[in-house]
C-alpha atoms as a PDB file:
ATOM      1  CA  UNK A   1     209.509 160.675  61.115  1.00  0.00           C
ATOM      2  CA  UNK A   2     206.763 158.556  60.260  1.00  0.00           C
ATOM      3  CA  UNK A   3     202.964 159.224  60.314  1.00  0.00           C
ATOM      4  CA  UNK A   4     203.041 156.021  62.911  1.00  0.00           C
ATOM      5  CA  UNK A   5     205.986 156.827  64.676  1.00  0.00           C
ATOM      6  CA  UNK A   6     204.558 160.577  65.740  1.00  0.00           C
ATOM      7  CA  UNK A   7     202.110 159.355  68.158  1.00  0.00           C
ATOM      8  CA  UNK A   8     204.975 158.019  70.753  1.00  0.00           C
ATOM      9  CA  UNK A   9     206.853 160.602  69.904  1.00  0.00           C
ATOM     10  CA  UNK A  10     204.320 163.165  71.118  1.00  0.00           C
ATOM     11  CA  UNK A  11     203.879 160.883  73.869  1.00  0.00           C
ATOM     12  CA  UNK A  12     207.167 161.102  75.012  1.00  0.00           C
ATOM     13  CA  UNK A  13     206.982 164.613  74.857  1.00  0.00           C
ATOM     14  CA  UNK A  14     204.236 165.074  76.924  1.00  0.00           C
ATOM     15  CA  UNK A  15     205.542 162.699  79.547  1.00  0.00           C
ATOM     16  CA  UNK A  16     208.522 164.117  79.964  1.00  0.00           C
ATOM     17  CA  UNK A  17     206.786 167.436  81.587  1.00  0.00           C
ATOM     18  CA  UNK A  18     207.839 168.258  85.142  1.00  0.00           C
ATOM     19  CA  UNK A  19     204.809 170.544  85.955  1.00  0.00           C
ATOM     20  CA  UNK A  20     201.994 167.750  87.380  1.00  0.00           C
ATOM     21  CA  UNK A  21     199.372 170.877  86.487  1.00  0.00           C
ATOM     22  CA  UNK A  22     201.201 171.553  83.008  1.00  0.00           C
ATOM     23  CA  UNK A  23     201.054 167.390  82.125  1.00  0.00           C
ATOM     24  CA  UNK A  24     197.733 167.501  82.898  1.00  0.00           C
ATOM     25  CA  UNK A  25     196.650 169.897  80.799  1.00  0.00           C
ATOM     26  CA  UNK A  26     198.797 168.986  77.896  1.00  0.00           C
ATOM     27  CA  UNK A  27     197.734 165.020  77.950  1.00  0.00           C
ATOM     28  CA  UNK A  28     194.070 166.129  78.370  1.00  0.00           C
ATOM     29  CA  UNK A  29     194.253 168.444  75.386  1.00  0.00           C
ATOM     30  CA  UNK A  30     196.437 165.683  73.137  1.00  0.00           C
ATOM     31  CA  UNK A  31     193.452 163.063  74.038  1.00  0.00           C
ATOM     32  CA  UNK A  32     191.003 165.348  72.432  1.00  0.00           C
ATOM     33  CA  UNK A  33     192.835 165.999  70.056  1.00  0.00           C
ATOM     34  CA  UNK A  34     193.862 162.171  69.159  1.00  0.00           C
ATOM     35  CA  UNK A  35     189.980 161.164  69.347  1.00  0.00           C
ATOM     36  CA  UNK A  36     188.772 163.678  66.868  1.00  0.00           C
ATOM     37  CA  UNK A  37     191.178 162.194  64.801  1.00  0.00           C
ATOM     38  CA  UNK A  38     189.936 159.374  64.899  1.00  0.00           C
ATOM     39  CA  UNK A  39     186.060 160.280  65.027  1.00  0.00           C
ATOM     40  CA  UNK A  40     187.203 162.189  61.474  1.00  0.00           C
ATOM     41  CA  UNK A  41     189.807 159.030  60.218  1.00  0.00           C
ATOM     42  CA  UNK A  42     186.258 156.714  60.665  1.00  0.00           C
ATOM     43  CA  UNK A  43     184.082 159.510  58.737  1.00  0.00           C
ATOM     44  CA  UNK A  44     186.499 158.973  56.074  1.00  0.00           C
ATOM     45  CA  UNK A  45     186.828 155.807  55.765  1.00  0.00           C
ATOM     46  CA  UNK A  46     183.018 155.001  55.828  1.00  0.00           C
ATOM     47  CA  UNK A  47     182.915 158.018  53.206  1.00  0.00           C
ATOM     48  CA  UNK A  48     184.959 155.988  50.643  1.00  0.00           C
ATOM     49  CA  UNK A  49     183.249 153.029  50.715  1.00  0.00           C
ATOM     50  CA  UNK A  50     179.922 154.533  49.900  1.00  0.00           C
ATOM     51  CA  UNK A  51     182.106 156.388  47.176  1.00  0.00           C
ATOM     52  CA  UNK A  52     183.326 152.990  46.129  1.00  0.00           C
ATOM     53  CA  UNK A  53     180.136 151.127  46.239  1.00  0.00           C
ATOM     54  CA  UNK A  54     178.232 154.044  44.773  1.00  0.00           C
ATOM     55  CA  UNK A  55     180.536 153.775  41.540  1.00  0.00           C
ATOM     56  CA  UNK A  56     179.889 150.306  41.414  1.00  0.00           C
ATOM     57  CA  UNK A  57     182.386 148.154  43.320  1.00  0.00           C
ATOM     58  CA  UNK A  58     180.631 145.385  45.640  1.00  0.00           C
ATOM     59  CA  UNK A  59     181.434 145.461  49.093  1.00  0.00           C
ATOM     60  CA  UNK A  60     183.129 141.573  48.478  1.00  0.00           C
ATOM     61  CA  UNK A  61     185.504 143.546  45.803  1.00  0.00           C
ATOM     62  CA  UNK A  62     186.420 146.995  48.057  1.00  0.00           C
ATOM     63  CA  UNK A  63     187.249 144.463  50.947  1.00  0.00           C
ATOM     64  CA  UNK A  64     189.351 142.145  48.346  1.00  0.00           C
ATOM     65  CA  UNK A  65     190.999 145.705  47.263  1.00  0.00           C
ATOM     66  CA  UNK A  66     191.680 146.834  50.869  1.00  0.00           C
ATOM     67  CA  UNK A  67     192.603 143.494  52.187  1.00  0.00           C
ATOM     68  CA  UNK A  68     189.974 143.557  54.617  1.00  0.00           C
ATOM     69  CA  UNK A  69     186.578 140.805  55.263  1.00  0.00           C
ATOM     70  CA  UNK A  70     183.551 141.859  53.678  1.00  0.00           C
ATOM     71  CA  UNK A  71     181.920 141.312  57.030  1.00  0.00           C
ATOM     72  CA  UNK A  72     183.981 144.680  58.029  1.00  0.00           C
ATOM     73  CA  UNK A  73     183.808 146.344  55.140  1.00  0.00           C
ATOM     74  CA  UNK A  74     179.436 146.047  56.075  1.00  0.00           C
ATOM     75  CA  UNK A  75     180.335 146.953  59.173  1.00  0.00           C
ATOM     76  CA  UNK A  76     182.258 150.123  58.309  1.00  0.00           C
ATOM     77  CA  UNK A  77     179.387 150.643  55.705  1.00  0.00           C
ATOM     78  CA  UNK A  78     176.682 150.975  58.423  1.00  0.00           C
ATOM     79  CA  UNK A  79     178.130 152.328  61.937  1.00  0.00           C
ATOM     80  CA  UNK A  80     180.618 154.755  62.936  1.00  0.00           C
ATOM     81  CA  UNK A  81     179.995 158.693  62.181  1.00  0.00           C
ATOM     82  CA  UNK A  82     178.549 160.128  58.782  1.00  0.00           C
ATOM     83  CA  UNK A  83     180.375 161.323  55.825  1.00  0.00           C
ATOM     84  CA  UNK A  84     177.467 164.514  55.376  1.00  0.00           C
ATOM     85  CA  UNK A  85     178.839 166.036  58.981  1.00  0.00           C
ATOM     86  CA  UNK A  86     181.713 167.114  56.439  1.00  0.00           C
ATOM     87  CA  UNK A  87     179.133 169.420  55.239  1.00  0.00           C
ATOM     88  CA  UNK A  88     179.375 171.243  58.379  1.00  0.00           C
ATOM     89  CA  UNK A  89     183.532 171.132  58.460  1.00  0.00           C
ATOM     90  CA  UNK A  90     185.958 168.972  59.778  1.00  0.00           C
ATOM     91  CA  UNK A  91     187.012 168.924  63.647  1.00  0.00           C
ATOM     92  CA  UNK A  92     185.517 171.587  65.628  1.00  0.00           C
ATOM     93  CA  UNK A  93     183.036 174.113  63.974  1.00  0.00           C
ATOM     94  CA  UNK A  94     182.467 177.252  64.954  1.00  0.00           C
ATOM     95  CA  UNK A  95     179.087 179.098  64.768  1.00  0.00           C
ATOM     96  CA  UNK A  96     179.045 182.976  64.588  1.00  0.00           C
ATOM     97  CA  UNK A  97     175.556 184.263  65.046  1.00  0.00           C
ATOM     98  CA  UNK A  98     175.246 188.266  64.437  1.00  0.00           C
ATOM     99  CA  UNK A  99     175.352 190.377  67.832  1.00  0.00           C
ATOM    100  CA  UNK A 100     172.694 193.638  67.651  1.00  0.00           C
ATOM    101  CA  UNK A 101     172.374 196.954  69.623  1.00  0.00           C
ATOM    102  CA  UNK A 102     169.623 197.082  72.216  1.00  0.00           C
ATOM    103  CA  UNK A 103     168.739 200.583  72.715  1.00  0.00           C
ATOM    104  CA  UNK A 104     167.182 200.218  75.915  1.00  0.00           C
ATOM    105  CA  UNK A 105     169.754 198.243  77.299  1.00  0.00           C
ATOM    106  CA  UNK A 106     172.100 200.202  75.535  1.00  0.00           C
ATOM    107  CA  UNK A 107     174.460 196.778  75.278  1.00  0.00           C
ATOM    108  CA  UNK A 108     174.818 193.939  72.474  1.00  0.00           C
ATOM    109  CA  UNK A 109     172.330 191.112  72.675  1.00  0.00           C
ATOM    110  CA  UNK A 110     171.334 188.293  70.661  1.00  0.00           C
ATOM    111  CA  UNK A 111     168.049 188.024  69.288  1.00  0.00           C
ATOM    112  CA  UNK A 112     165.799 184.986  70.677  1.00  0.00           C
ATOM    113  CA  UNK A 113     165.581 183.918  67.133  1.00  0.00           C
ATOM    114  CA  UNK A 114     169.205 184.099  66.037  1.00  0.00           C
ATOM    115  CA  UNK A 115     170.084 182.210  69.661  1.00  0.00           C
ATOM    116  CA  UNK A 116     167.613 179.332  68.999  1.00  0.00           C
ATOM    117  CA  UNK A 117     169.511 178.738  64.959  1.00  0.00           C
ATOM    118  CA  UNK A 118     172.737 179.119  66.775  1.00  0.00           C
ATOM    119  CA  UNK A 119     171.538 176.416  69.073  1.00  0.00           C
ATOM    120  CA  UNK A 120     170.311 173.992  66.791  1.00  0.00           C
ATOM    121  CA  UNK A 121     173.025 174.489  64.658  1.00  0.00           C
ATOM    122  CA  UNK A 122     175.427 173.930  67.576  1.00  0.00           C
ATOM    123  CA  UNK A 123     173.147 170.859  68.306  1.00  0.00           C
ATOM    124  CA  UNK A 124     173.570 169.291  64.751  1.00  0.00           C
ATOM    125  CA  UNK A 125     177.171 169.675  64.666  1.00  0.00           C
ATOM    126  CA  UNK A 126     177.323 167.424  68.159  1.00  0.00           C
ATOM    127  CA  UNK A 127     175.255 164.775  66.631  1.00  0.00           C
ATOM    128  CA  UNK A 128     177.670 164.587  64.519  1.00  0.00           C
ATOM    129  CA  UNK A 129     180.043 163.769  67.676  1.00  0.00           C
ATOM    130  CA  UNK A 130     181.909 166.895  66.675  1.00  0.00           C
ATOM    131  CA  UNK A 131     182.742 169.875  68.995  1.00  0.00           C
ATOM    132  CA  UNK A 132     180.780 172.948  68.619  1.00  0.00           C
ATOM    133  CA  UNK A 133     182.514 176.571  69.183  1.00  0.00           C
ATOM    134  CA  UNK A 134     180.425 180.053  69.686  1.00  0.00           C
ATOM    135  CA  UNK A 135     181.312 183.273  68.265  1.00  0.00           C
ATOM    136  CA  UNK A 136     179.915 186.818  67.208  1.00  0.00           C
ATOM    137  CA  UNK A 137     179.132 189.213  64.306  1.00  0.00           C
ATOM    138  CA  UNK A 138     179.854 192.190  66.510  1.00  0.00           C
ATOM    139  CA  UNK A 139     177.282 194.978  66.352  1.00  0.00           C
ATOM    140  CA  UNK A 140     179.695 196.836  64.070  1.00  0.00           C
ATOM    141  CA  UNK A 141     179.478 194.083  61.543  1.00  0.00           C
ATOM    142  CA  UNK A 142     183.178 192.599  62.075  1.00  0.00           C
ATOM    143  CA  UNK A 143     183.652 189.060  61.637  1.00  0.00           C
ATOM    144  CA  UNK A 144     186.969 186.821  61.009  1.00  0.00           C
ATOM    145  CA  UNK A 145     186.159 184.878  57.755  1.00  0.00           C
ATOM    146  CA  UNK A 146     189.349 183.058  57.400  1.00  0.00           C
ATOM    147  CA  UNK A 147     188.708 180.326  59.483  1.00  0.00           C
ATOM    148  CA  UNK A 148     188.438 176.629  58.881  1.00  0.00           C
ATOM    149  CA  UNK A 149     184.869 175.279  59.865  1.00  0.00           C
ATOM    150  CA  UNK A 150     183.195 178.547  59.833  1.00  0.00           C
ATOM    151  CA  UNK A 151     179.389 178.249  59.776  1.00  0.00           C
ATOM    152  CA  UNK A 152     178.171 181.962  59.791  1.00  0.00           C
ATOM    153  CA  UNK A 153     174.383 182.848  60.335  1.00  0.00           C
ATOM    154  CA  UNK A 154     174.107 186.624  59.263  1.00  0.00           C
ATOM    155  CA  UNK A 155     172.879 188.655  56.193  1.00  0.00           C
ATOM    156  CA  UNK A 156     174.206 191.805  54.181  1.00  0.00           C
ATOM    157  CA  UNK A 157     172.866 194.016  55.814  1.00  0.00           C
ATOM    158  CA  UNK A 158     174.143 193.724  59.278  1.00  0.00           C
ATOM    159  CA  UNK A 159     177.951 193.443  57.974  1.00  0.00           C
ATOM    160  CA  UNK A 160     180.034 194.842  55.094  1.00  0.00           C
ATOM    161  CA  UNK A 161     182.070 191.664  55.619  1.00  0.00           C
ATOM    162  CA  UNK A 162     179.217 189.515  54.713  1.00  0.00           C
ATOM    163  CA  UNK A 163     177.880 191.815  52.069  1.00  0.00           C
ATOM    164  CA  UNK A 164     181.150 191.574  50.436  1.00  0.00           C
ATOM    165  CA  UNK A 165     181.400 187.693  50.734  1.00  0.00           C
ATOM    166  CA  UNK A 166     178.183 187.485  49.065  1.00  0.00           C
ATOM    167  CA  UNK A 167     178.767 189.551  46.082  1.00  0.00           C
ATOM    168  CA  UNK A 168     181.498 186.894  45.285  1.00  0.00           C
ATOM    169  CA  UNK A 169     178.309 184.097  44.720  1.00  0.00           C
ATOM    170  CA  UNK A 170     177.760 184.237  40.521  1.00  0.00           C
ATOM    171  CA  UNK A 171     173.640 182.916  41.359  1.00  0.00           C
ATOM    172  CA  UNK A 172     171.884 184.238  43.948  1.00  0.00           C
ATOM    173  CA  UNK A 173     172.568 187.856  44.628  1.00  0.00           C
ATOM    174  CA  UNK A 174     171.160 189.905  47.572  1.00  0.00           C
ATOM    175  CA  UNK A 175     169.470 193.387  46.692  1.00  0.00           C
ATOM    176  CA  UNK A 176     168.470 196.670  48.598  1.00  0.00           C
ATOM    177  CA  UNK A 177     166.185 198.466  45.949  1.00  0.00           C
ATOM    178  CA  UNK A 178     164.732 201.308  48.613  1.00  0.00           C
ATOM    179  CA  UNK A 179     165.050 201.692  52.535  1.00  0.00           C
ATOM    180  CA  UNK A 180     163.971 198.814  54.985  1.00  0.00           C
ATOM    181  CA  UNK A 181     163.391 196.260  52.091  1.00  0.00           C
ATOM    182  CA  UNK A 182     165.649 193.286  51.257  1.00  0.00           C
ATOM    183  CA  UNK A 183     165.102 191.073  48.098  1.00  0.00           C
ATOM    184  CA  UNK A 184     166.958 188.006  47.103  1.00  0.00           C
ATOM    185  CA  UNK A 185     167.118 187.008  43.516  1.00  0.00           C
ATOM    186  CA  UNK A 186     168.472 184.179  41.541  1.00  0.00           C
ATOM    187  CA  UNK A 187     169.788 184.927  38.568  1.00  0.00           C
ATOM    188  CA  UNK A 188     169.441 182.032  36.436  1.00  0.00           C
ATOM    189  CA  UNK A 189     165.749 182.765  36.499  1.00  0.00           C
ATOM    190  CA  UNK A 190     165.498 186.544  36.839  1.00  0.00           C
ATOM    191  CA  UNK A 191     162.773 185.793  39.708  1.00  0.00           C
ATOM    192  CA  UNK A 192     163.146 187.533  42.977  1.00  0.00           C
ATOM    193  CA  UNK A 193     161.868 186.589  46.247  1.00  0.00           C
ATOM    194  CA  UNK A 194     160.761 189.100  49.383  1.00  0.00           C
ATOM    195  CA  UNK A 195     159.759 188.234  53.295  1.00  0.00           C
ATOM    196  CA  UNK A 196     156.295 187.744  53.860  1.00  0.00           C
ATOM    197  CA  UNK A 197     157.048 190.642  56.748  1.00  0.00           C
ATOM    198  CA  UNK A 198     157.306 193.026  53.333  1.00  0.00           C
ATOM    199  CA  UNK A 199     153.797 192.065  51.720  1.00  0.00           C
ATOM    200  CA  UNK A 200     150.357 193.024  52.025  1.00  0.00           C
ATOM    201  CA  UNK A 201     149.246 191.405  53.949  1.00  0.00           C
ATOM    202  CA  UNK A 202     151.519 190.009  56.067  1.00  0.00           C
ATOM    203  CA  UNK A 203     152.266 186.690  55.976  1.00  0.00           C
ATOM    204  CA  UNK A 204     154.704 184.366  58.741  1.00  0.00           C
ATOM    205  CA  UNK A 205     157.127 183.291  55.982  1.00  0.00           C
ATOM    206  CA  UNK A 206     160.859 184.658  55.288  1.00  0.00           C
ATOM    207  CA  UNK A 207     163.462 183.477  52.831  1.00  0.00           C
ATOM    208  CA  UNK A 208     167.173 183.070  53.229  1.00  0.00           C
ATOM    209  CA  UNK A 209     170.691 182.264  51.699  1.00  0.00           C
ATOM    210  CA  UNK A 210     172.517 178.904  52.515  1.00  0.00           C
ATOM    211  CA  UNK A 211     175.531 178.744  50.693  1.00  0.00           C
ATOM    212  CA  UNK A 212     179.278 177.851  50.544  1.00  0.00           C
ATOM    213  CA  UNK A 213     181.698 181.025  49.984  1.00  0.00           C
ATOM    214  CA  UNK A 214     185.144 181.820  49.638  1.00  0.00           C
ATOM    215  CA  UNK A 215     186.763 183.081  52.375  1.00  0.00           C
ATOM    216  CA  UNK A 216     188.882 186.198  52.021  1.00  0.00           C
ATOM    217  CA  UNK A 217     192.195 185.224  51.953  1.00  0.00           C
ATOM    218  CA  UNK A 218     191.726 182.447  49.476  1.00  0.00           C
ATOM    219  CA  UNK A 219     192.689 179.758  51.539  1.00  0.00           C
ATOM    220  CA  UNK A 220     189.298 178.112  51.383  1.00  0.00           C
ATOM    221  CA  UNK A 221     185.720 177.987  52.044  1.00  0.00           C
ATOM    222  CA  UNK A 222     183.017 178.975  54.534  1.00  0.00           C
ATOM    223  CA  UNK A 223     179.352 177.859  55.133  1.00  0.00           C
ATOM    224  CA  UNK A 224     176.743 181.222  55.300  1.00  0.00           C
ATOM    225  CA  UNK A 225     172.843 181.615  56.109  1.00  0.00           C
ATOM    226  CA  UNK A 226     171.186 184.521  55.825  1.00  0.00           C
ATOM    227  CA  UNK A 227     167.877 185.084  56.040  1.00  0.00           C
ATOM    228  CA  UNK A 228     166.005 188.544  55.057  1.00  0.00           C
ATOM    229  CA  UNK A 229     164.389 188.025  58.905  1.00  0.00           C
ATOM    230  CA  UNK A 230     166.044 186.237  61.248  1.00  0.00           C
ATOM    231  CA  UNK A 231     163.172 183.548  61.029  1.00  0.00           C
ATOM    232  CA  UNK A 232     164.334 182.693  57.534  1.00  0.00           C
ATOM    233  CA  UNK A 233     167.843 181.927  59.236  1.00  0.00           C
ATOM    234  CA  UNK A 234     166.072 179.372  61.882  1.00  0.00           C
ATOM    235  CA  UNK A 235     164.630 177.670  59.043  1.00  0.00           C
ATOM    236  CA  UNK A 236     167.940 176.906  57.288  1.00  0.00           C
ATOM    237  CA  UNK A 237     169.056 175.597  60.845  1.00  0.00           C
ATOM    238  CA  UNK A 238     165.722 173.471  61.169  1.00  0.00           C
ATOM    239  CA  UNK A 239     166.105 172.305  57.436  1.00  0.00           C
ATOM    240  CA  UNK A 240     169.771 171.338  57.695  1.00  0.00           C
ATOM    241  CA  UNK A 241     168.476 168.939  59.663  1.00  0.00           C
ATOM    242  CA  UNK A 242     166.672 167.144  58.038  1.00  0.00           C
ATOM    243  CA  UNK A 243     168.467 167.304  54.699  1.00  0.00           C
ATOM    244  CA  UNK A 244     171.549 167.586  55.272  1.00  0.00           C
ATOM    245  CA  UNK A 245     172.503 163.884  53.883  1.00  0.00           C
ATOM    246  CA  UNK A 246     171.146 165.125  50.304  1.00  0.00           C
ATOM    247  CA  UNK A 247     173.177 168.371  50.486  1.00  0.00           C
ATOM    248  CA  UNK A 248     176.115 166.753  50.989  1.00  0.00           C
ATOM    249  CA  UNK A 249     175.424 164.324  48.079  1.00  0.00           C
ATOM    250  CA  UNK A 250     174.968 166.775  46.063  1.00  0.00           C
ATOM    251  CA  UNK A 251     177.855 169.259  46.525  1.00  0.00           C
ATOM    252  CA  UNK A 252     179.718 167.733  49.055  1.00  0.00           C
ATOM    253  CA  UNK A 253     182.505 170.621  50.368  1.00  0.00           C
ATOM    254  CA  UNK A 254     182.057 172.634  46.987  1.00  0.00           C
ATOM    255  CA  UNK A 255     180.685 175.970  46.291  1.00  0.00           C
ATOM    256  CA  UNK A 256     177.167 176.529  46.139  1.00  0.00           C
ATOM    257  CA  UNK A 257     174.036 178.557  46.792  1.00  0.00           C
ATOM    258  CA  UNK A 258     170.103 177.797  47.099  1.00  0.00           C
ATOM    259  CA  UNK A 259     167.288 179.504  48.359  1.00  0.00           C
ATOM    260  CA  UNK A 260     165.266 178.459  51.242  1.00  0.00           C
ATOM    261  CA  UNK A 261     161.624 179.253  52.264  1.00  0.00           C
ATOM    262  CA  UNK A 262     160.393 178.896  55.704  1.00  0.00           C
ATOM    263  CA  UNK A 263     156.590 179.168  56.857  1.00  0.00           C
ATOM    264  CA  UNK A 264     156.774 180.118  60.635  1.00  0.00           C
ATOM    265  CA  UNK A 265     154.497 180.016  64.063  1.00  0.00           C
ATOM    266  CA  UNK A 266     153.185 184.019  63.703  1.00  0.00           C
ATOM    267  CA  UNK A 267     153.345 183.538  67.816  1.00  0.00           C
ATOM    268  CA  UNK A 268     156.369 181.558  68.352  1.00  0.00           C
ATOM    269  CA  UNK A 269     158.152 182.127  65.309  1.00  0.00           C
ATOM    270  CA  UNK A 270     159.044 178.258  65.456  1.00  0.00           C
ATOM    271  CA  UNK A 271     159.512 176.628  61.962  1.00  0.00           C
ATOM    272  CA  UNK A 272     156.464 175.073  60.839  1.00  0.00           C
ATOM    273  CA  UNK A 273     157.663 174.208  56.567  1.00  0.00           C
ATOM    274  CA  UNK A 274     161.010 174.655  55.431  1.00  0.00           C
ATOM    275  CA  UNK A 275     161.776 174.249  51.637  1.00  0.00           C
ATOM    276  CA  UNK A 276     164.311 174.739  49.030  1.00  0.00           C
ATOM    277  CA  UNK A 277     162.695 176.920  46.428  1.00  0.00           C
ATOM    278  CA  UNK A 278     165.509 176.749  44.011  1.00  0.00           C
ATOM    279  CA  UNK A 279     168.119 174.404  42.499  1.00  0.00           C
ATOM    280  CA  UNK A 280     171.257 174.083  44.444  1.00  0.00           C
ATOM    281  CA  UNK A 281     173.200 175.870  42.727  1.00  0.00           C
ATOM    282  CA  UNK A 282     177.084 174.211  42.591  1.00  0.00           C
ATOM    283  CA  UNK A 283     179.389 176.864  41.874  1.00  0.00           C
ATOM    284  CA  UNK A 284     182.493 175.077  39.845  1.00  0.00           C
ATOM    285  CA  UNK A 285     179.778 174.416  37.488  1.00  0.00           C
ATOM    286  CA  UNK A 286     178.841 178.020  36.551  1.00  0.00           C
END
C-alpha cells in the first residue's frame, strides 16, 4: 500500500467498528494522531527551506525546484510551526522531573523548584503546538531512558541511571570529590565550576548540565538537565526559552553538552540571569 492510500484505509478501518463507545475512541485518537502529523509534516517542510535558503538557493529557485510559487514558498518560510521545537523531540515529549523523600510526610513529593522547570518546560513544548507528557525519577532513582522525546531534568546524584548516562558525555563530566559537594568540570579547559550554595559566602547562583545523551539501548538520543541545585535546573528551563532557536542551529538533534549559569531571587529562587558559560560542546565532533 501506498503512503496516500493508508489514510482511507485506516479510515475504513475505523468505520467499520460496531461499538459506538469503541469508534469513538478510536476516531478521536486517529485525529490526534493525523494532526500531529501534520503539525510535524509543516515543521519539516518550513525546516528545509531555511536549509535551502541558508545554503544559498533563493526562494524564486527552491519554489522552481519544488514546483511550487514563490509567493508559497514565503509563505511556508514565515508561518506554520518552528523547525528548533525539534530540539525538544518530535510528537509528544515527555518530561521526567526527579521525585524525593519527604521525611515528615514520609511520601514522595516534588520540590517547588523542580515543579516550576517541569512546568515551563511542559509550557515550551506546547508553544511549540506539541503535546506535553509528565513522568518521574522515582525516589529510588529509576527512570526509563529508552524513550523517544525524553527531556529528563535530574542530576547524578539522585539516580545511578543518570549518573551512568552522564559518564557516557566525552566534555563535561560531573564529580563528587568529598560528601555533600558536587562539581562540574569541562574538560577541554580543565576548569571546574561549584554552586554558589558551596562558597563562602553564599551566593544565589547554581550551575547545571544541558545536554543530548545516548540512551541505553542504543536506539537513540535523550535531552538531560541537571543542575548541582535544583535552581540551576530552572534556569536551563528559563534559558531554553529564550535560546532555544540558536541551540538548535547549532547542533540541531546531535550530541552535545554546555554548561549553564543561573543567578537566582535568594527569596523566590526565580531566575533572574541565565548564561551559557561554555562552548556547546557537539559531540560527533570530539
Amino acid at each position: 500500500m501506498t503512503e496516500g492510500a493508508s489514510m482511507p484505509g485506516q479510515f475504513e478501518r475505523i468505520a467499520e467498528i460496531e461499538d459506538p463507545f469503541e469508534l469513538l475512541r478510536a476516531a478521536t485518537e486517529r485525529l490526534a494522531e493525523a494532526q500531529q502529523e501534520v503539525t510535524e509534516l509543516s515543521r519539516l517542510r518550513r525546516r528545509l527551506i531555511q536549509d535551502l535558503h541558508a545554503q544559498g538557493m533563493s526562494y524564486a529557485q527552491i519554489a522552481e525546484k519544488a514546483g511550487l510559487s514563490r509567493g508559497r514558498i514565503h509563505q511556508i518560510r514565515h508561518t506554520g510551526p518552528a523547525p528548533e521545537a525539534a530540539f525538544l523531540g518530535v510528537g509528544t515529549v515527555t518530561i521526567a522531573t526527579p521525585l524525593r523523600h519527604d521525611q515528615v510526610k514520609d511520601r514522595p513529593v516534588l520540590s517547588l523548584d523542580d515543579m516550576a522547570t517541569g512546568q515551563a518546560l511542559e509550557q515550551l513544548v506546547r508553544s511549540f503546538d506539541m503535546q506535553a507528557a509528565s513522568d518521574h525519577v522515582t525516589v529510588d532513582g529509576r527512570i526509563d531512558l529508552n524513550r523517544p522525546n525524553l527531556v529528563v531534568v535530574c542530576g547524578p546524584a539522585m539516580s545511578e541511571a543518570m549518573r551512568t548516562a552522564y559518564d557516557t558525555d566525552p566534555v563535561i563530566r560531573w564529580e563528587h570529590p568529598e560528601p555533600g559537594l558536587w562539581l562540574l568540570t569541562d574538560t577541554r579547559t580543565g576548569e571546574s565550576y561549584r554552586s554558589g550554595q558551596e562558597m563562602d559566602p553564599q551566593q544565589p547562583m547554581d550551575i547545571a548540565y544541558l545536554g543530548r545523551l545516548p540512551r541505553p539501548d542504543g536506539k537513540g538520543t535523550f535531552l538531560a538537565i541537571g543542575g548541582i541545585h535544583p535552581q540551576g535546573s530552572r534556569g536551563v528551563a528559563h534559558l531554553l526559552n529564550g535560546e532555544i532557536a540558536s541551540l538548535w542551529g547549532q547542533v540541531g538533534s546531535e550530541r552535545f553538552s554546555a554548561l549553564v549559569r543561573t543567578v537566582y531571587d535568594p527569596d523566590t529562587t526565580e531566575p533572574q540571569r541565565c548564561e551559557l558559560i561554555t562552548p556547546v560542546y557537539r559531540h560527533d565532533q570530539d
